[in-house]
C-alpha atoms as a PDB file:
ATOM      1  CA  UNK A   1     -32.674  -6.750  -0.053  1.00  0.00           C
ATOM      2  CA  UNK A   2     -36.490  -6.861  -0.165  1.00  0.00           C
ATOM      3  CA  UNK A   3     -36.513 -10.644  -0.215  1.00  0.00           C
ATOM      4  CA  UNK A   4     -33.924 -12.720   0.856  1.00  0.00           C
ATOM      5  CA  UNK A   5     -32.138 -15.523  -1.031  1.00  0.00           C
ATOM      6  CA  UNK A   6     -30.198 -18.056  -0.156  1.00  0.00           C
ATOM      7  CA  UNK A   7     -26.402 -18.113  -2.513  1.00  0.00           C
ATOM      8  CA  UNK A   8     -26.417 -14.442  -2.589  1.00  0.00           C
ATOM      9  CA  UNK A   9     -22.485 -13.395  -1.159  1.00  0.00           C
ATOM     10  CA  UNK A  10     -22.279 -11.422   1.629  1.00  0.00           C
ATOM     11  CA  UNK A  11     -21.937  -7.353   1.606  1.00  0.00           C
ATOM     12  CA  UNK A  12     -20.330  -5.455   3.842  1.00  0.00           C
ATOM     13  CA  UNK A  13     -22.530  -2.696   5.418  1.00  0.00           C
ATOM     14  CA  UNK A  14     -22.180   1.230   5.555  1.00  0.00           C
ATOM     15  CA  UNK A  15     -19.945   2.638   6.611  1.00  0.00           C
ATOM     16  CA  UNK A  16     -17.486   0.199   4.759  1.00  0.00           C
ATOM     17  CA  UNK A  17     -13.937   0.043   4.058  1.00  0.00           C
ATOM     18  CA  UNK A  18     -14.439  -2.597   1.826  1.00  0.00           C
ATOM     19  CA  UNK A  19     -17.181  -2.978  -1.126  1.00  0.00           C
ATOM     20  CA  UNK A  20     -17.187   0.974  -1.848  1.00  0.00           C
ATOM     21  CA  UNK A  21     -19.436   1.813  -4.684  1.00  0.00           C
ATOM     22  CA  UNK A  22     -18.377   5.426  -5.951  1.00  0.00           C
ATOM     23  CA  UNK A  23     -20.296   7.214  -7.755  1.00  0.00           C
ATOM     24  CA  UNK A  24     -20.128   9.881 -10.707  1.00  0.00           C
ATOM     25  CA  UNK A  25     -22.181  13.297 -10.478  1.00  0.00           C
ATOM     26  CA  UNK A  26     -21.575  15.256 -13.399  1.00  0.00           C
ATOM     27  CA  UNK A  27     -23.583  18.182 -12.559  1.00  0.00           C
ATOM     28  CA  UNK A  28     -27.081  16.406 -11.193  1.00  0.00           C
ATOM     29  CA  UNK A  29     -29.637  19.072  -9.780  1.00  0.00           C
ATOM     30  CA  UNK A  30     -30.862  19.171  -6.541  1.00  0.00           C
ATOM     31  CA  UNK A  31     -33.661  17.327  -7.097  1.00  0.00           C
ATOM     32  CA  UNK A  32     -32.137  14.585  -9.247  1.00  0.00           C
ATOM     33  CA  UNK A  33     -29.471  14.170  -6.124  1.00  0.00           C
ATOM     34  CA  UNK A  34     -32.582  13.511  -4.025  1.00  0.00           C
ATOM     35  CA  UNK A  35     -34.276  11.136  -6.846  1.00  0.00           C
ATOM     36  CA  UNK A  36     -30.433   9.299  -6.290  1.00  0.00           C
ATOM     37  CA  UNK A  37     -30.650   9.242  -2.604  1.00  0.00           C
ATOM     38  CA  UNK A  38     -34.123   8.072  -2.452  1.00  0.00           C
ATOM     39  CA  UNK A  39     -33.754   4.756  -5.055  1.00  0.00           C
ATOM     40  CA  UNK A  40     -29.622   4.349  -4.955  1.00  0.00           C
ATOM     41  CA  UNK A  41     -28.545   5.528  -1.485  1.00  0.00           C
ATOM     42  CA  UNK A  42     -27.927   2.626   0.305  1.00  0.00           C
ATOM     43  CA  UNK A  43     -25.970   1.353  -2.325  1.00  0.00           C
ATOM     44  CA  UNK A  44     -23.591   4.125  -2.608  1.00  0.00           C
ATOM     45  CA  UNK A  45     -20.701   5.058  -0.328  1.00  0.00           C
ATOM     46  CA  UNK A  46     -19.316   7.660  -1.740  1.00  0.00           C
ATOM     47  CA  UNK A  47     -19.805  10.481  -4.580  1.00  0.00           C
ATOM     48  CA  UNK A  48     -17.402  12.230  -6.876  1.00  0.00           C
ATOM     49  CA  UNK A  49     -18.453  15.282  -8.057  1.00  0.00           C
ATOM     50  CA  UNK A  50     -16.732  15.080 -11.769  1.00  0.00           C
ATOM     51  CA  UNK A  51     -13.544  16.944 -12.606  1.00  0.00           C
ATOM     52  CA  UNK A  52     -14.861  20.776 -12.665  1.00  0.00           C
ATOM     53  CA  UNK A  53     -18.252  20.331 -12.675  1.00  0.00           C
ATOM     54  CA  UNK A  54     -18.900  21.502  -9.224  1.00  0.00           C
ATOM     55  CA  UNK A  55     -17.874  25.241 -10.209  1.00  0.00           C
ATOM     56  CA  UNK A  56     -20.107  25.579 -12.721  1.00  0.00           C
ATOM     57  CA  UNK A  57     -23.569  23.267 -11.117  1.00  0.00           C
ATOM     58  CA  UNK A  58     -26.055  25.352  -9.359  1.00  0.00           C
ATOM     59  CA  UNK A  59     -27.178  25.448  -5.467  1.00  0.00           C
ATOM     60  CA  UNK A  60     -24.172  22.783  -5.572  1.00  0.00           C
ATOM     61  CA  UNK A  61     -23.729  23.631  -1.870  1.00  0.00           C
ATOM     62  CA  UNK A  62     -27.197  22.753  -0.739  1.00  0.00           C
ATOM     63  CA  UNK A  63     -26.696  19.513  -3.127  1.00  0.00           C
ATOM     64  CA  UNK A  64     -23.345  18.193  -1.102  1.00  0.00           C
ATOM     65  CA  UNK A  65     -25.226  18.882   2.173  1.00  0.00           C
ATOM     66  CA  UNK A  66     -27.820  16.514   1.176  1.00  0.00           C
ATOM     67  CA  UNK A  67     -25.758  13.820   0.301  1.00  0.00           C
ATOM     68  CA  UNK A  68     -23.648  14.049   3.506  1.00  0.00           C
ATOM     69  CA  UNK A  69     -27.596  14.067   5.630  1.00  0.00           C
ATOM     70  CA  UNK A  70     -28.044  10.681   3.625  1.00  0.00           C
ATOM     71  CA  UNK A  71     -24.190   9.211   4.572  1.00  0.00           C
ATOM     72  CA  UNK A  72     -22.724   9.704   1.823  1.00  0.00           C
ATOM     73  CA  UNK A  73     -19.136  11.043   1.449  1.00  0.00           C
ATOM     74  CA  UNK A  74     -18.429  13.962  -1.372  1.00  0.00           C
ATOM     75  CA  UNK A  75     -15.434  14.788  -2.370  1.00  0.00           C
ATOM     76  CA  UNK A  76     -14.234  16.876  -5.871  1.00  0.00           C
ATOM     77  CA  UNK A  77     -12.982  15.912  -8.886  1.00  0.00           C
ATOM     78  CA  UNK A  78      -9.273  15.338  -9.072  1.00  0.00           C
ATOM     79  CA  UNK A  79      -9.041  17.708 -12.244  1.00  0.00           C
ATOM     80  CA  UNK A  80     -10.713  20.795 -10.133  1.00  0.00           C
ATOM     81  CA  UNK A  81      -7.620  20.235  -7.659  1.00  0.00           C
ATOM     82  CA  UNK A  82      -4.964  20.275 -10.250  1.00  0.00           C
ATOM     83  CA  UNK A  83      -6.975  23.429 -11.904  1.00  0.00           C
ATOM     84  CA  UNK A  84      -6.000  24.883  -8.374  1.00  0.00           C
ATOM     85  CA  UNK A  85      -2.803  23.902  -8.006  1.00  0.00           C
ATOM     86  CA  UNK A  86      -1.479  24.666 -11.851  1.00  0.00           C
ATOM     87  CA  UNK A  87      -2.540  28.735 -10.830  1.00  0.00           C
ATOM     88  CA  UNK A  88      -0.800  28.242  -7.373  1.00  0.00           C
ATOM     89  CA  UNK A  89      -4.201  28.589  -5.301  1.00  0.00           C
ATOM     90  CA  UNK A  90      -3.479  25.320  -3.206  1.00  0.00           C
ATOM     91  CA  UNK A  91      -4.934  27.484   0.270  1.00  0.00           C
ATOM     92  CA  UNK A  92      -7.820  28.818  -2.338  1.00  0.00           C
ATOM     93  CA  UNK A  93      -8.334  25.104  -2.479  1.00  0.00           C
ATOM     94  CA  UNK A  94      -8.169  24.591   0.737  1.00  0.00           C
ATOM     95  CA  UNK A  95     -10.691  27.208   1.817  1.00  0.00           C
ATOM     96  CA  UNK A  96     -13.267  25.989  -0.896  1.00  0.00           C
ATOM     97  CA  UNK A  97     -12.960  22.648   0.785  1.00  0.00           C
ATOM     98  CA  UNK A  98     -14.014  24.455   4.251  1.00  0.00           C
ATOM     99  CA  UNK A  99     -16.419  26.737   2.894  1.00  0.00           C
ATOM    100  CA  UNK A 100     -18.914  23.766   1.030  1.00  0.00           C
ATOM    101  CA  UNK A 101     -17.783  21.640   4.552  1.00  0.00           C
ATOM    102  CA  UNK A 102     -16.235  18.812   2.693  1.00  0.00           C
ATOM    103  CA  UNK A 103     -14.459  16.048   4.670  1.00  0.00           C
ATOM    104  CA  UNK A 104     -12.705  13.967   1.502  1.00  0.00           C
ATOM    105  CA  UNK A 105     -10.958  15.496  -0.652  1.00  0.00           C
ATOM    106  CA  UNK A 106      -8.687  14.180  -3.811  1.00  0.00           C
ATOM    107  CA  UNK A 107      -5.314  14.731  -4.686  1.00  0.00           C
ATOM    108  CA  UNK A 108      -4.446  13.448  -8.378  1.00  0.00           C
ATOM    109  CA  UNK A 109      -1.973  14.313 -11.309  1.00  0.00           C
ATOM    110  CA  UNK A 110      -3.770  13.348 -13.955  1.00  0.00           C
ATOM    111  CA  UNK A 111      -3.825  16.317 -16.151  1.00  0.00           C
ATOM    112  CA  UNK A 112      -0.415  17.837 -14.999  1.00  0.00           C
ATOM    113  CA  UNK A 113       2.803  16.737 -13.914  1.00  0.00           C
ATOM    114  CA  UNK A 114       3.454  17.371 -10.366  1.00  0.00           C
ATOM    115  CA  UNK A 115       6.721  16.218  -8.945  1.00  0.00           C
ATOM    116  CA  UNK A 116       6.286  12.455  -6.645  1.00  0.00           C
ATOM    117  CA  UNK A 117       7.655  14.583  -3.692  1.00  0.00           C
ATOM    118  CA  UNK A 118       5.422  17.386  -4.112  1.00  0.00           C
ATOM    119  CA  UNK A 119       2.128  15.115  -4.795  1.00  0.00           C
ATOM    120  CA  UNK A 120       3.293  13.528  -1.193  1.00  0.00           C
ATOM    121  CA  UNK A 121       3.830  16.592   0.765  1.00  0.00           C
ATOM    122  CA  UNK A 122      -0.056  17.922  -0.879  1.00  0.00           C
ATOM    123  CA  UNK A 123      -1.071  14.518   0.515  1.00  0.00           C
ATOM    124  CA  UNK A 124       0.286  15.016   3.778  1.00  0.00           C
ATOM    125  CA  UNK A 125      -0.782  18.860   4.108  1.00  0.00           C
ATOM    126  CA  UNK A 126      -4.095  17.497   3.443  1.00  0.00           C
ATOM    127  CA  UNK A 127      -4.689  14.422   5.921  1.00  0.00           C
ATOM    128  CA  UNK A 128      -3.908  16.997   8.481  1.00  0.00           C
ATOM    129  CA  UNK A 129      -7.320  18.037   8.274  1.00  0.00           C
ATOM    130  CA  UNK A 130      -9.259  15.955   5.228  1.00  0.00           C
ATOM    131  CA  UNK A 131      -9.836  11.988   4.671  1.00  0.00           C
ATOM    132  CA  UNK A 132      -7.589  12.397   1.273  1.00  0.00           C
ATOM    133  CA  UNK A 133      -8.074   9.902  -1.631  1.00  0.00           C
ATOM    134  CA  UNK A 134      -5.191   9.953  -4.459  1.00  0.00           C
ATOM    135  CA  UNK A 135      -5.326   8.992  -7.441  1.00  0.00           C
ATOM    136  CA  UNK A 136      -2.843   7.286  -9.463  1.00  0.00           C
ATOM    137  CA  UNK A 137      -2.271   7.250 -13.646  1.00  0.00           C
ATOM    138  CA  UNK A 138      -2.709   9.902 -16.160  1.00  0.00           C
ATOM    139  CA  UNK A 139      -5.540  11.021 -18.597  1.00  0.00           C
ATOM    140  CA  UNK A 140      -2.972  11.455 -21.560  1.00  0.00           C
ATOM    141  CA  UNK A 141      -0.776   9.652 -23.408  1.00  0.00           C
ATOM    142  CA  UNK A 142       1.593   9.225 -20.779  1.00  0.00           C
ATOM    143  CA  UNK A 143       2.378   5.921 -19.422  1.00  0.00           C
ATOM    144  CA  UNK A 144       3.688   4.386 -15.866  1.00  0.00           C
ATOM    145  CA  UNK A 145       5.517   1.065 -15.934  1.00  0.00           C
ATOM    146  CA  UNK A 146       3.662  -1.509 -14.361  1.00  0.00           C
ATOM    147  CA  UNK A 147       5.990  -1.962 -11.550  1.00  0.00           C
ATOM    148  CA  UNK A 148       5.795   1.711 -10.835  1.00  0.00           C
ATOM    149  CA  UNK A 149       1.720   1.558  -9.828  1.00  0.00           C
ATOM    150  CA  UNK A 150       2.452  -0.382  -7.172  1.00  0.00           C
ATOM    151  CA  UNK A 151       5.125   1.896  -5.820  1.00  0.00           C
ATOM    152  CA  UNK A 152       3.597   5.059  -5.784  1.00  0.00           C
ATOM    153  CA  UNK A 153       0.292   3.774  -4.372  1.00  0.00           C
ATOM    154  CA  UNK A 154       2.091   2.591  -1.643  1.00  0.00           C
ATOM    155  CA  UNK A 155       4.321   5.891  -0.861  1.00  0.00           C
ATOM    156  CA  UNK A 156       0.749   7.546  -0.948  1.00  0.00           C
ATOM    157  CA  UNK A 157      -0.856   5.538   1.603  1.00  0.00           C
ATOM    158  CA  UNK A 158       2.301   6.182   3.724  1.00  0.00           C
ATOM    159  CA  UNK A 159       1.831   9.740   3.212  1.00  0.00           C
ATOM    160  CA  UNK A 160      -1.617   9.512   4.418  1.00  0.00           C
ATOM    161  CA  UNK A 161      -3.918   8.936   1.411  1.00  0.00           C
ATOM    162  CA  UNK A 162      -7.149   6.572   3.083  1.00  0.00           C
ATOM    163  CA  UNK A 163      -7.722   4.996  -0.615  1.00  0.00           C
ATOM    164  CA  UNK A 164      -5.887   4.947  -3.523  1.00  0.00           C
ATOM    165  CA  UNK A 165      -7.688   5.137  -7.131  1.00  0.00           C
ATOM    166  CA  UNK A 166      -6.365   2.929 -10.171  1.00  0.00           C
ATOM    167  CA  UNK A 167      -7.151   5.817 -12.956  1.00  0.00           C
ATOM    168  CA  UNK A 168      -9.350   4.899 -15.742  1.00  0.00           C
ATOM    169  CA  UNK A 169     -10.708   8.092 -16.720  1.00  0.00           C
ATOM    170  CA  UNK A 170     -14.787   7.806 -17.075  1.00  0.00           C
ATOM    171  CA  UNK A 171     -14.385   6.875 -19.977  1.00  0.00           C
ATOM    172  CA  UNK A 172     -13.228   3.415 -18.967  1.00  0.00           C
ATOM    173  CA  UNK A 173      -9.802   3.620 -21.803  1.00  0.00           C
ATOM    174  CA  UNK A 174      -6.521   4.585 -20.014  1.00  0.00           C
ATOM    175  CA  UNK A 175      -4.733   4.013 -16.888  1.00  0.00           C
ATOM    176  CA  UNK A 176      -5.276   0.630 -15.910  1.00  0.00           C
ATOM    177  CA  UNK A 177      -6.905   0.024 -19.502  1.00  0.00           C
ATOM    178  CA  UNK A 178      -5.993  -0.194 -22.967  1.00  0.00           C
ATOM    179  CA  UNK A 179      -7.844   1.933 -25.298  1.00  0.00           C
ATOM    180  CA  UNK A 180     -10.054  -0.794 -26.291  1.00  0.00           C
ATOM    181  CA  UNK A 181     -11.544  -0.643 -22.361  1.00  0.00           C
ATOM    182  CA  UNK A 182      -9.538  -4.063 -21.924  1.00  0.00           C
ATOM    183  CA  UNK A 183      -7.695  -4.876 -18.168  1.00  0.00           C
ATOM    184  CA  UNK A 184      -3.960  -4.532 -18.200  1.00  0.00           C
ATOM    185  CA  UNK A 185      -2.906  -7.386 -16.798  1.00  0.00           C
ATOM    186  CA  UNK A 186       0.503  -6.910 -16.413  1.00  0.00           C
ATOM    187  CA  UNK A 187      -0.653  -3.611 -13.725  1.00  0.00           C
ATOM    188  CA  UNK A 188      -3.185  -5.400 -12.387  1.00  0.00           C
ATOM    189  CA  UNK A 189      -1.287  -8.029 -10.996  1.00  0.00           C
ATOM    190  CA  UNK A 190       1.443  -5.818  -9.775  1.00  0.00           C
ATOM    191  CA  UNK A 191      -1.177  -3.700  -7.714  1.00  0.00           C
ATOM    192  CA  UNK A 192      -3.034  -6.834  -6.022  1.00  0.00           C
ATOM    193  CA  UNK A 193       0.335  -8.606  -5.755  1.00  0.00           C
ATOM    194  CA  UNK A 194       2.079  -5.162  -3.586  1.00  0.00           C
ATOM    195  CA  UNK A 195      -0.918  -3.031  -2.876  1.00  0.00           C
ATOM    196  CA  UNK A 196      -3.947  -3.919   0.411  1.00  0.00           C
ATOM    197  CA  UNK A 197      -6.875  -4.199  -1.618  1.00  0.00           C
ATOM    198  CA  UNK A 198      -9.027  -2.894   0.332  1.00  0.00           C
ATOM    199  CA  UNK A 199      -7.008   0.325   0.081  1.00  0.00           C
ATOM    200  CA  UNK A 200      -7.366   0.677  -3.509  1.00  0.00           C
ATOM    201  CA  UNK A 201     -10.508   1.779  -5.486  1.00  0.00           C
ATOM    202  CA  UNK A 202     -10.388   0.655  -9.339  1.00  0.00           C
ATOM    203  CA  UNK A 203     -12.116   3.035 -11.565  1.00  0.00           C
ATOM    204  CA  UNK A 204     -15.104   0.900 -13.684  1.00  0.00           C
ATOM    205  CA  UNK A 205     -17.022   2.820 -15.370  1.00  0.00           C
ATOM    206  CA  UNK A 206     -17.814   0.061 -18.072  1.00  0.00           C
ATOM    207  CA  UNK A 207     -20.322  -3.067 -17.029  1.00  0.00           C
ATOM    208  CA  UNK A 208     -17.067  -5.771 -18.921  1.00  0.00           C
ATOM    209  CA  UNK A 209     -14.858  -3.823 -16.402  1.00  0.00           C
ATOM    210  CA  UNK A 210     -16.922  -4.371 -13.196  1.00  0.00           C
ATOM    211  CA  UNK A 211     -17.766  -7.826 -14.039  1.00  0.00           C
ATOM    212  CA  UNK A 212     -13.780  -8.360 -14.189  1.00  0.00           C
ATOM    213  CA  UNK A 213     -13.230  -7.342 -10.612  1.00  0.00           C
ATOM    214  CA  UNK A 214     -16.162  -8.912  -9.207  1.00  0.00           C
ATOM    215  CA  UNK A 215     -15.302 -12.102 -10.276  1.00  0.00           C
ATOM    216  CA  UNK A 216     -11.507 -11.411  -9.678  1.00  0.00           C
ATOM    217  CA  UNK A 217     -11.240  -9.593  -6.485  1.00  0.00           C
ATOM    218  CA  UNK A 218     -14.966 -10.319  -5.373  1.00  0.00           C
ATOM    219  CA  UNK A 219     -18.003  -9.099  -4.774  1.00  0.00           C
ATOM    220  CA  UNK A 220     -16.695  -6.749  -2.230  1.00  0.00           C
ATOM    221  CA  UNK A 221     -14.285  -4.925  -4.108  1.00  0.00           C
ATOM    222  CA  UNK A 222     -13.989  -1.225  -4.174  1.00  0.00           C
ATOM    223  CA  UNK A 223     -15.096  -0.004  -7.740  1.00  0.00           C
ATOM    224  CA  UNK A 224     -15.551   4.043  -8.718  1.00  0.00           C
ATOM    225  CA  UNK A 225     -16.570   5.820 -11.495  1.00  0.00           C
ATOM    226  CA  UNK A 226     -19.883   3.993 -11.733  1.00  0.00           C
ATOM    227  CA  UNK A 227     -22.383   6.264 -13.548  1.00  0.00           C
ATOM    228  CA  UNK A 228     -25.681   7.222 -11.266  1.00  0.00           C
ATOM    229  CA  UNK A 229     -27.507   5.444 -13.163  1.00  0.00           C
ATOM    230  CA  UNK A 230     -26.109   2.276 -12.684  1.00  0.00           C
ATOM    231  CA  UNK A 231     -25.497   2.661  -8.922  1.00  0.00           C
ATOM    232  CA  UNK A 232     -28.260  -0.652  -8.332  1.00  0.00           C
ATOM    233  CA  UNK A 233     -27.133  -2.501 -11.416  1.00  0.00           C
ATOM    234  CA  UNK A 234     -23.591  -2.868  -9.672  1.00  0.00           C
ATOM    235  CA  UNK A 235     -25.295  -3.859  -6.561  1.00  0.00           C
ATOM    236  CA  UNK A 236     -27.251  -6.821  -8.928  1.00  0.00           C
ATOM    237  CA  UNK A 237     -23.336  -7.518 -10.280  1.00  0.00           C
ATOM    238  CA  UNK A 238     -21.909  -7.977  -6.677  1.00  0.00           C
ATOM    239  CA  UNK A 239     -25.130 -10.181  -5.597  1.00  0.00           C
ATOM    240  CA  UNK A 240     -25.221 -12.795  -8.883  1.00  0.00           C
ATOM    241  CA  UNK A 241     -28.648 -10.882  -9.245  1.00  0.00           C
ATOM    242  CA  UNK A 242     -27.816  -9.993 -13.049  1.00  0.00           C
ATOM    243  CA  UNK A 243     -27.023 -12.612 -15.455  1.00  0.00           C
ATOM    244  CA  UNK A 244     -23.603 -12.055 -15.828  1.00  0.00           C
ATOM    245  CA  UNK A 245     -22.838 -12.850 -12.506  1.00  0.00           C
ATOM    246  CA  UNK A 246     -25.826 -15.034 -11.960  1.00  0.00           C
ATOM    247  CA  UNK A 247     -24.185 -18.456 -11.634  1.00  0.00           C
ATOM    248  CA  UNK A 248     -21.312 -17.186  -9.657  1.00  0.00           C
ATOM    249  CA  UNK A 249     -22.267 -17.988  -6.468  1.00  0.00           C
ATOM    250  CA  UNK A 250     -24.701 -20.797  -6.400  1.00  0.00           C
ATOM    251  CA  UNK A 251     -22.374 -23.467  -5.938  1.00  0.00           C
ATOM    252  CA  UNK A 252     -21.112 -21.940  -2.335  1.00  0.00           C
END
């Protein structure tokens, strides 16, 4: 902060296990990647490079290196893995990964159905060599139980999975919302009842949505999907600097 005030709740600091901000490139330029770094860095922990965007975004290469110079981790869309693994390239995948020097990587089902086993043994191939976040939920019509989120986070983290993401799709309507972008409660509450929290990252792209888990799981919770350009209005969220958070923490 350029000024500090007294109330505001505590952060944790990069690197961070806990308070991730994860961010959504869509196909940003070079140069708009540096604009990001220079006003948004410090605020963001990690970026997703959307579904298949990376494929088609030039010098996208020289972009990932300069977001890894600046600390941040890169990983690619979820969707690009499954576009690997429904043409049986997983070791295509796997080189990509080494040739653009990525560390993270996702695994996710989101768009196909993969067998539980087989999404756990792609999990485990993976954390041999990669920090692996999977996700859980679909993009379609398809629906899990609530009791069932719980479960399979938790067989993924076993398996070797360093964060587990509540799917939401950027468009802030399925997974762990209706399609009115309003919380299920019912999955919610089995998640934070069964699952570390600090081991999950809940999709937000919508301001309602972050707001929600701020003021339910607090200001250090892991949120993803946040749009570049609101990478410092979150930050305002988690520090009562915005006014829908602004009386939150006063009284402490």
């Amino acid at each position: 902060m350029n000024i500090q005030l007294p109330h505001i709740p505590n952060r944790t600091e990069k690197p961070r296990e806990n308070g991730l901000t994860m961010v959504m490139d869509k196909g940003l330029s070079v140069s708009q990647a540096e604009n990001l770094i220079e006003s948004s860095g410090k605020y963001i922990d990690i970026i997703k490079l959307g579904f298949g965007t990376s494929l088609v975004t030039n010098k996208v290469q020289e972009k990932i290196k300069k977001y890894q110079n600046a600390g941040i981790i890169v990983y690619l869309g979820g969707t690009l893995f499954e576009a690997f693994i429904i043409r049986d390239m997983f070791n295509d995948y796997k080189d990509l990964l080494e040739k653009w020097n990525l560390t993270h990587c996702e695994v996710s089902d989101g768009s196909i159905s993969i067998n539980n086993q087989e999404k756990l043994e792609f999990i485990m191939d993976l954390s041999k060599k990669y920090t692996v976040l999977s996700e859980i939920g679909y993009k379609d019509d398809r629906k899990l139980r609530p009791e069932e989120w719980s479960k399979l986070m938790n067989k993924e983290i076993e398996a070797g999975s360093w964060k587990v993401i509540a799917e939401a799709r950027e468009s802030g309507n399925t997974g762990i919302f209706n399609d009115t972008n309003q919380i299920d409660q019912e999955i919610i509450t089995d998640i934070t009842s069964n699952v570390p929290n600090d081991k999950i990252i809940w999709e937000t792209p919508k301001k309602d949505q972050q707001i929600w888990f701020i003021e339910n799981i607090g200001p250090n919770a892991n949120l993803g999907n946040i749009a570049h350009t609101d990478a410092i209005t979150l930050e305002t969220l988690r520090l009562g600097l915005r006014g829908d958070t602004f009386f939150n923490y006063l009284q402490e």
